[in-house]
Structures are given as structure tokens and as C-alpha cells.
Protein backbone atom coordinates (compact mmCIF):
# COMPACT_ATOMS: atom_id res chain seq x y z
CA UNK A 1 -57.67 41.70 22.21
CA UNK A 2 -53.75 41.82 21.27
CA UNK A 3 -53.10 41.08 24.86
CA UNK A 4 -55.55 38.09 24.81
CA UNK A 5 -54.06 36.44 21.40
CA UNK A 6 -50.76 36.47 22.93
CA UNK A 7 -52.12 35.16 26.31
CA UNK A 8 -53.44 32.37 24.19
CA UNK A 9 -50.38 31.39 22.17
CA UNK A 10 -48.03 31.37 25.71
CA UNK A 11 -50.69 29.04 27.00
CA UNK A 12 -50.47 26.45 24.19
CA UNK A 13 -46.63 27.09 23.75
CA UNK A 14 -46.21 26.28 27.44
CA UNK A 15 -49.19 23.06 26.88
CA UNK A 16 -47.06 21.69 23.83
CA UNK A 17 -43.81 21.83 26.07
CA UNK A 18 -45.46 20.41 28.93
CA UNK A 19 -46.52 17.10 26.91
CA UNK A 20 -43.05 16.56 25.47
CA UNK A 21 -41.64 16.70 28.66
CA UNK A 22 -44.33 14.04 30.11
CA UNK A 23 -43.43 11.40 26.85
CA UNK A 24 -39.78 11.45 27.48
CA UNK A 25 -39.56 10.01 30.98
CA UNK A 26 -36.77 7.77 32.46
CA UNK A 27 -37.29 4.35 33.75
CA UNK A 28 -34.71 2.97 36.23
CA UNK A 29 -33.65 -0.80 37.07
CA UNK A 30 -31.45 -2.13 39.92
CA UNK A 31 -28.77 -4.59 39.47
CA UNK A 32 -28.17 -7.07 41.93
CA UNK A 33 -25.53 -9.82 42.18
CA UNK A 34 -25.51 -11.75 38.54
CA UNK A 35 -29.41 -10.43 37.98
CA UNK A 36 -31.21 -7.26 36.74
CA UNK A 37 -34.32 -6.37 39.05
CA UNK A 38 -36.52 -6.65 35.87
CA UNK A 39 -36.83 -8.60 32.94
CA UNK A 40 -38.08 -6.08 30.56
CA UNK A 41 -38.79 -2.17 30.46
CA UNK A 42 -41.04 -0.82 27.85
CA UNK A 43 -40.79 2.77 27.19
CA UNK A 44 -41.66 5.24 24.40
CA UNK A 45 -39.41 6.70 22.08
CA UNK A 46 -36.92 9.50 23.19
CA UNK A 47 -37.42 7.98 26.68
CA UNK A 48 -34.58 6.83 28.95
CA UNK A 49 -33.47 4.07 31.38
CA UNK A 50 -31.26 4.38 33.83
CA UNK A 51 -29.31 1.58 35.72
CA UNK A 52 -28.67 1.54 39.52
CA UNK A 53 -25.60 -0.73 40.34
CA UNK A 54 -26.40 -2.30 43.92
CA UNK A 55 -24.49 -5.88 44.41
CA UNK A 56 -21.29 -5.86 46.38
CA UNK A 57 -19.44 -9.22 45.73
CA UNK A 58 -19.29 -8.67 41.61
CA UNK A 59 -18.23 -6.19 38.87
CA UNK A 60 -21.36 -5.65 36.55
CA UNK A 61 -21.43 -3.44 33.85
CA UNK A 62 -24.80 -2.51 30.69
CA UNK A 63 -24.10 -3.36 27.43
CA UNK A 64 -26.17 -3.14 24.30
CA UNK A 65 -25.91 -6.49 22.58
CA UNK A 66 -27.18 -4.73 19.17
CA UNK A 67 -29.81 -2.39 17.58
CA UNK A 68 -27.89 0.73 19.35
CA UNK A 69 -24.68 0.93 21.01
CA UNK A 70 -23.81 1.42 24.60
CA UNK A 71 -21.22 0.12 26.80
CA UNK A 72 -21.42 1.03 30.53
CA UNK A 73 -18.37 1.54 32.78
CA UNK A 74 -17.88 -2.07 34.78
CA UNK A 75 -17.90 -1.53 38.77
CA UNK A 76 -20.06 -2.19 42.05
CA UNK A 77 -21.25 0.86 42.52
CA UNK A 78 -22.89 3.98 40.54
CA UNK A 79 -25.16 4.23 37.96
CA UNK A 80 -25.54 4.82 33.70
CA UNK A 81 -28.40 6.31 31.47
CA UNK A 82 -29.23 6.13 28.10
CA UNK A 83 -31.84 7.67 26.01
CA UNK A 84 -33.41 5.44 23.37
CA UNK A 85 -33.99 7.38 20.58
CA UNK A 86 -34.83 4.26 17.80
CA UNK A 87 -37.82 2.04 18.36
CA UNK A 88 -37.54 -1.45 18.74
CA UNK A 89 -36.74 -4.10 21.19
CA UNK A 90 -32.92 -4.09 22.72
CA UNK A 91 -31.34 -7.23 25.01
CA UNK A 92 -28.85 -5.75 27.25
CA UNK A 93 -26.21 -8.04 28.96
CA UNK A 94 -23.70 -7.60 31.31
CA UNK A 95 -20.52 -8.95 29.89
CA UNK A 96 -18.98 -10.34 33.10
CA UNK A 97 -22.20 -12.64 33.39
CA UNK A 98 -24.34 -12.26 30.17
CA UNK A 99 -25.75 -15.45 30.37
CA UNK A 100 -27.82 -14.62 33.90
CA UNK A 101 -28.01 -10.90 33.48
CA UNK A 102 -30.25 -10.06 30.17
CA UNK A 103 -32.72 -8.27 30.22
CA UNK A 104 -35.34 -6.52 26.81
CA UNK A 105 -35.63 -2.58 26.60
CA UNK A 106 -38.81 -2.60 24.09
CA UNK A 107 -39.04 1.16 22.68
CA UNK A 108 -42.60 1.91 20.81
């Protein structure tokens, strides 16, 4: 019986782990030349998004206009995450062309 009770209680630890692991997930977008590949991401809470540089001819860079606070390094090439951890909805720019590349991160 002892052996069952604990058999139980790895089960559900293991469960409980499982479905915190499946809420925090991380969302990716591409950057192009002067554009984000989407206008908006909607994630949950605790969640991530990741940004994949992919233009050649500009230097583009993720910044948090306000709500949280982020600044990306400014290249062609790489990428940068950030884990949302306060819900709300974010408009990220890149400050080299921030009036073509916004984009809304919208954390529930």
C-alpha cells in the first residue's frame, strides 16, 4: 500500500511538472528587411518569444517601447529571447526603423 501511495504522488508530481512546462512555451518571429514576419504574438504568461534576425542589407535590433524593458543587440544576423513574465499588451520597435517595424506581444 506504502509503495502504491508513493507511486501515486510521483505520478501527479511528474503530471503538475509536465503542465507547467506545456504553459510556458516560446513563440518565435523572423525579421526581414524594415518588417517583422508578424504583426502580433499572443502568448500566456511566463511564456517567451524569440526573434530570428534574417535581412541582409540593414541593422535591426528588438526593443520594448514600454510596459517591460528590453533592448536587443543591433546586427544582421542572430537571434534574442525574452520571457514575459507581466500580462498585458507590449509594441516592440526596432529603433533603426520603428516606424515600419512594430509589432504587439499581447501576454494573458
Amino acid at each position: 500500500m506504502r509503495k502504491l501511495v508513493i507511486t501515486l504522488a510521483l505520478v501527479s508530481l511528474l503530471a503538475g511538472i509536465g503542465a507547467a512546462v506545456a504553459l510556458a512555451r516560446t513563440k518565435s518571429v523572423g525579421m526581414g528587411d524594415n518588417y517583422f514576419f508578424v504583426g502580433t504574438v499572443k502568448i500566456k504568461k511566463g511564456s517567451s518569444v524569440r526573434w530570428h534576425w534574417s535581412g541582409t542589407e540593414n541593422l535591426h535590433n528588438v526593443v520594448a517601447k514600454k510596459g517591460v524593458r528590453f533592448h536587443s543587440k543591433t546586427g544582421h544576423s542572430g537571434s534574442f529571447t525574452y520571457t514575459f513574465n507581466k500580462r498585458g499588451t507590449f509594441t516592440i520597435i526596432c529603433t533603426k526603423h520603428p516606424s515600419v517595424m512594430r509589432m504587439k506581444v499581447k501576454v494573458s
